[in-house]
N, C-alpha and C. Protein backbone atom coordinates (compact mmCIF):
# COMPACT_ATOMS: atom_id res chain seq x y z
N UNK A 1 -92.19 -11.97 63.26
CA UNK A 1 -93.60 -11.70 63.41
C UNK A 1 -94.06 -10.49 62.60
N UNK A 2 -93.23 -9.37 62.51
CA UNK A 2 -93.58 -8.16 61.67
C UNK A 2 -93.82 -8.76 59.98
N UNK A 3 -93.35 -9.15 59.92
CA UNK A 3 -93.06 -9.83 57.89
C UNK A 3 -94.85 -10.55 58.38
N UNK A 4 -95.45 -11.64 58.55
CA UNK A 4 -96.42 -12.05 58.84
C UNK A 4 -97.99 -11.08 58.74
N UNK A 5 -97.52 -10.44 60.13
CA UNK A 5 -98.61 -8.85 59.98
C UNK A 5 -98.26 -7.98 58.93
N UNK A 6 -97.30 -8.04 58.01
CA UNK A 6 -97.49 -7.11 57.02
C UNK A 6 -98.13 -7.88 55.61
N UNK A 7 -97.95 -9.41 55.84
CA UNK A 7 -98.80 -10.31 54.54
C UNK A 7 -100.08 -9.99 54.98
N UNK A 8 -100.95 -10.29 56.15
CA UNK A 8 -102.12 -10.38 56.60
C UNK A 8 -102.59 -9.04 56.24
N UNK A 9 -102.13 -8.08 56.77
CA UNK A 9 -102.58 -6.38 56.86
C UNK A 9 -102.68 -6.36 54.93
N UNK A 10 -101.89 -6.44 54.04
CA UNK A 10 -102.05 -6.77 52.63
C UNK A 10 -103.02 -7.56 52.28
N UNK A 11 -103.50 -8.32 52.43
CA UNK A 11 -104.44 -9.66 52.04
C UNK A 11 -105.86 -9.06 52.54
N UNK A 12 -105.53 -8.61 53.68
CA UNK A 12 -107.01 -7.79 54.44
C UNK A 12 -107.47 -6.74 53.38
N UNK A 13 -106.49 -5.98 52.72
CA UNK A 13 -106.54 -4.30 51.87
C UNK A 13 -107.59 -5.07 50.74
N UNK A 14 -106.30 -5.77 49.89
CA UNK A 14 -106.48 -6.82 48.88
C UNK A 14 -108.02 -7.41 48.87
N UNK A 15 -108.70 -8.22 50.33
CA UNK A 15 -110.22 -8.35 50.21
C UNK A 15 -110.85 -7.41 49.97
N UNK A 16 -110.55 -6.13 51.13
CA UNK A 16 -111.30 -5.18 51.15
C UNK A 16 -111.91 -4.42 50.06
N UNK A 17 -110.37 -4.17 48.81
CA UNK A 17 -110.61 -3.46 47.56
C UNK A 17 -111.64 -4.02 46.79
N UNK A 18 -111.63 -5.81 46.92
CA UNK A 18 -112.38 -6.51 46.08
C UNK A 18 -113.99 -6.73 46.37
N UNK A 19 -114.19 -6.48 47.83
CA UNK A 19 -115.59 -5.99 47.84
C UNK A 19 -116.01 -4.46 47.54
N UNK A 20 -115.12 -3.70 47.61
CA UNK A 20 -115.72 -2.18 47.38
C UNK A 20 -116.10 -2.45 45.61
N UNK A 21 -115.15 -3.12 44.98
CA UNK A 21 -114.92 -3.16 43.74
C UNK A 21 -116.56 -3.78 42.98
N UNK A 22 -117.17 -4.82 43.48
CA UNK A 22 -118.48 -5.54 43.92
C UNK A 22 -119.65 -4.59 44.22
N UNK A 23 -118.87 -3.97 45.33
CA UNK A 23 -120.34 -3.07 45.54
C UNK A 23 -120.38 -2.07 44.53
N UNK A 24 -119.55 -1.22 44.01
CA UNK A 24 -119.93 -0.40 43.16
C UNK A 24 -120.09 -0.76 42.15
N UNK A 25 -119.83 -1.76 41.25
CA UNK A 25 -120.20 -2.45 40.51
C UNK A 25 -121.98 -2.72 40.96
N UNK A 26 -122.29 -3.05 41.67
CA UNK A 26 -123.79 -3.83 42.18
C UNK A 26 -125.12 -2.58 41.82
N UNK A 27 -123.97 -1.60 42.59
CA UNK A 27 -124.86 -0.13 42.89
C UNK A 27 -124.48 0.86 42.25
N UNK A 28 -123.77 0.94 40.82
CA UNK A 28 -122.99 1.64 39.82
C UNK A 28 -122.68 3.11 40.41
N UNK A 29 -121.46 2.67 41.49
CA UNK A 29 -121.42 3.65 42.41
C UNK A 29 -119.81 3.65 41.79
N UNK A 30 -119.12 4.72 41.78
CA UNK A 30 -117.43 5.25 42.00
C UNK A 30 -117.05 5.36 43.38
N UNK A 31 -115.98 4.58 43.47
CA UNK A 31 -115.13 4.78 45.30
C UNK A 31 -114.52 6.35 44.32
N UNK A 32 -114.85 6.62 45.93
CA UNK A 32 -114.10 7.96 46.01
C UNK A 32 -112.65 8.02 46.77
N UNK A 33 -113.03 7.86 48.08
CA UNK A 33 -111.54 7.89 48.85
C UNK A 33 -112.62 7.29 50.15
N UNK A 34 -111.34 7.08 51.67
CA UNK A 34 -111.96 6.16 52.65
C UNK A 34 -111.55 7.97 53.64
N UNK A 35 -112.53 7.40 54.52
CA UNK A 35 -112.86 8.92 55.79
C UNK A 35 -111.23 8.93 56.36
N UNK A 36 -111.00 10.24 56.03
CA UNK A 36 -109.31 10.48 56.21
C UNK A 36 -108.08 9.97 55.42
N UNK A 37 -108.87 9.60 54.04
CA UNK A 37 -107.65 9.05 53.44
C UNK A 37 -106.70 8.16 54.34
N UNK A 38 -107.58 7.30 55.15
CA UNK A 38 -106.76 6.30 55.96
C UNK A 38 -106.56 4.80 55.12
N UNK A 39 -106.09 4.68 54.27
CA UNK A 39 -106.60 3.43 53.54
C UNK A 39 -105.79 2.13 54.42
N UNK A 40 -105.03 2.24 55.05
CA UNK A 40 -104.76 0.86 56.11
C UNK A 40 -105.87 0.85 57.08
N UNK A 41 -106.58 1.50 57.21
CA UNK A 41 -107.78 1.28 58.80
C UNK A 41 -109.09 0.26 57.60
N UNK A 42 -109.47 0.98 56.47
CA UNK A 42 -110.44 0.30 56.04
C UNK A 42 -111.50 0.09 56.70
N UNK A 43 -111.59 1.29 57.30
CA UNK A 43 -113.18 1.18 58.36
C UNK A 43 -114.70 2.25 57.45
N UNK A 44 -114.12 3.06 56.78
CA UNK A 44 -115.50 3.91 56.21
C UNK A 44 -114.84 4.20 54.44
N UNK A 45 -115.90 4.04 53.69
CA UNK A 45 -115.39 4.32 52.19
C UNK A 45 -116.60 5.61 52.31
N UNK A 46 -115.83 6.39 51.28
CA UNK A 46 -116.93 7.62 50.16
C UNK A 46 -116.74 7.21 49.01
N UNK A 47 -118.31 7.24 48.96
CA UNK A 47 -118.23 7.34 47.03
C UNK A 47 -118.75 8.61 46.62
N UNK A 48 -118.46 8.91 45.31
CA UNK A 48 -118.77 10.21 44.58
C UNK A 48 -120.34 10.74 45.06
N UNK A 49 -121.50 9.87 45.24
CA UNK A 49 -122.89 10.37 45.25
C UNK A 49 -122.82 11.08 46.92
N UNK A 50 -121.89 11.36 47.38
CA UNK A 50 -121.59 11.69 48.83
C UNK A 50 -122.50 10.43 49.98
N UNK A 51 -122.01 9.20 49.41
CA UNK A 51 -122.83 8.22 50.03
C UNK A 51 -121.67 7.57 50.74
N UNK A 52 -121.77 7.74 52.18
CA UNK A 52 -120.79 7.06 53.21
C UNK A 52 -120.95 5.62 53.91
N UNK A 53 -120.08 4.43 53.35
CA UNK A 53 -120.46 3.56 54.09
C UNK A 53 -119.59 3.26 55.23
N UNK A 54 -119.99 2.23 56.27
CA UNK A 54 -118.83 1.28 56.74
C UNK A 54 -118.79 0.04 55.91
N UNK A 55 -117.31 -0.71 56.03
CA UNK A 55 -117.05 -1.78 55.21
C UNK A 55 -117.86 -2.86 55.92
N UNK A 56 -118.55 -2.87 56.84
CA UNK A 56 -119.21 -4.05 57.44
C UNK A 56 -120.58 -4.25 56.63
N UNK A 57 -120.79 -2.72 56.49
CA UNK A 57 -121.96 -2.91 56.09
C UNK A 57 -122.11 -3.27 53.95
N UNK A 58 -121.04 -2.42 53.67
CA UNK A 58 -120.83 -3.07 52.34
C UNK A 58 -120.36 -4.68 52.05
N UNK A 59 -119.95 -5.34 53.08
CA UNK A 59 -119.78 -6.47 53.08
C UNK A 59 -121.20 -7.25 53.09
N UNK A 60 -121.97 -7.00 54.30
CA UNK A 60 -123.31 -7.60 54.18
C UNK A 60 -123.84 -7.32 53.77
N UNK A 61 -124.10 -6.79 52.37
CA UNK A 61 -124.75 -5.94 51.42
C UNK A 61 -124.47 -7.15 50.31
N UNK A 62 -123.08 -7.49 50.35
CA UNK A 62 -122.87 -8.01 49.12
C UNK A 62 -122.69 -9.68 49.64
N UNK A 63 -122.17 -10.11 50.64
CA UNK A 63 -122.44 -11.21 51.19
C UNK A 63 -123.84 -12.01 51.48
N UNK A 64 -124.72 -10.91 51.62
CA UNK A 64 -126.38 -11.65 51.87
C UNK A 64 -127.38 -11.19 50.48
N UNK A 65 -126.32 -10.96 49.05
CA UNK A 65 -127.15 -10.26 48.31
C UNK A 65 -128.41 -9.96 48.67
N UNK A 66 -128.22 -8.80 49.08
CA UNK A 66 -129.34 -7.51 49.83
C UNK A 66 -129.29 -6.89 48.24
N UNK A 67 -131.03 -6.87 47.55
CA UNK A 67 -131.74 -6.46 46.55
C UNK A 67 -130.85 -4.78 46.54
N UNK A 68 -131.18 -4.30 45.46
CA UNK A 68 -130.22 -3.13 44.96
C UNK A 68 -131.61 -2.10 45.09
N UNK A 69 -130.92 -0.82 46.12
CA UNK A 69 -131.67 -0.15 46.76
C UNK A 69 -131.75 -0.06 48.30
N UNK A 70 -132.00 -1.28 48.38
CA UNK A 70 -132.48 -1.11 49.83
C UNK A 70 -130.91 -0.42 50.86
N UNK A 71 -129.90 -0.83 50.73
CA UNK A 71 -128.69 0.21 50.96
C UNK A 71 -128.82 1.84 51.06
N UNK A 72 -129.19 1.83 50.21
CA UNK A 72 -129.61 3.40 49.62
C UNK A 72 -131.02 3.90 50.49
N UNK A 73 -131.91 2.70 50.43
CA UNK A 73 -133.01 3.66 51.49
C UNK A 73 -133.05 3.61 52.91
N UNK A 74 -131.76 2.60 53.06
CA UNK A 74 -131.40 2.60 54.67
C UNK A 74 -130.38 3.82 54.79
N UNK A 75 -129.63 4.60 53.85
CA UNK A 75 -129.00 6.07 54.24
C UNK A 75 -130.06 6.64 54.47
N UNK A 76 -131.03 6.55 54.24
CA UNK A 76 -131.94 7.80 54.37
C UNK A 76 -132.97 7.86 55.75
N UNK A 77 -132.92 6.36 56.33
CA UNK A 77 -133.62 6.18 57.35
C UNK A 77 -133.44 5.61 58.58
N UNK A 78 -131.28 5.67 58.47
CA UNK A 78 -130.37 5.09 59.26
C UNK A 78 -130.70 4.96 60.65
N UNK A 79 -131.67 4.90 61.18
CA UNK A 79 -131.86 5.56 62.53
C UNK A 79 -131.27 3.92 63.21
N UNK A 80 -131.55 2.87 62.71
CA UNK A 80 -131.18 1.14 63.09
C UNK A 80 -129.91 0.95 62.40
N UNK A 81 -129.37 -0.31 62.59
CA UNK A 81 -128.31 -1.19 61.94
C UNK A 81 -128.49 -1.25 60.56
N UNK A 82 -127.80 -1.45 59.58
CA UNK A 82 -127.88 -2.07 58.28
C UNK A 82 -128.96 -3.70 58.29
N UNK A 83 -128.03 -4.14 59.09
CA UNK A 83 -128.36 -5.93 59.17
C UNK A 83 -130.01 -5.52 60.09
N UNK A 84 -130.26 -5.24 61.15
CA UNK A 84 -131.72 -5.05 61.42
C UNK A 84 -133.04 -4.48 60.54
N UNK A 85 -132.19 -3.52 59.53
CA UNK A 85 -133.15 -2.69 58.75
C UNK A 85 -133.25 -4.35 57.35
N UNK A 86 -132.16 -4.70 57.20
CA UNK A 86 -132.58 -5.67 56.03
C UNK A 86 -133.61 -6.67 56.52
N UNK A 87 -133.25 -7.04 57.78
CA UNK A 87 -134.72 -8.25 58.69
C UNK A 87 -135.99 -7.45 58.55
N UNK A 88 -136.44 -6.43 58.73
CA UNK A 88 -137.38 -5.91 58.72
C UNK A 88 -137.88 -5.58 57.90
N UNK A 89 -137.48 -5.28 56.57
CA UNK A 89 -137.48 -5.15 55.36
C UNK A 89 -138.14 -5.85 54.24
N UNK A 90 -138.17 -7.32 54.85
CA UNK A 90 -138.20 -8.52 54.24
C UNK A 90 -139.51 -8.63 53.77
């Protein structure tokens, strides 16, 4: 069972890199490092503009191509969800 969870836990990294890779590409952003240099949790990235995401939300960023910006003006007015601020947005 350990050999198994260590393909999956890899394949998970492996997606993960390939959407960060997407989003900064999208939003000509540089990964910086993830909150604590934890890179097996894959729960929060930094990029250089000191712009902190969660991976949920860089996922539905790039999964519901969400227009370029609106990411950026939801840091500034985070007070809701990512996914609620894009419905309202509309």
């Amino acid at each position: 069972m350990p050999e198994i969870i260590d393909i999956v836990h890899e394949e998970y990294q492996n997606i993960v890199d390939k959407y960060i890779k997407l989003f900064c590409e999208k939003h000509d952003l540089v990964f910086d490092s993830w909150v604590g240099d934890n890179e097996s949790s894959h729960i929060t990235a930094c990029f250089t503009n000191d712009i902190i995401l969660n991976v949920d939300d860089i996922r539905l960023d790039i999964d519901m191509n969400i227009p370029v910006g609106v990411i950026e003006e939801w840091t500034n007015v985070s007070s809701i969800n990512f996914l609620t601020f894009c419905r309202i947005s509309k």
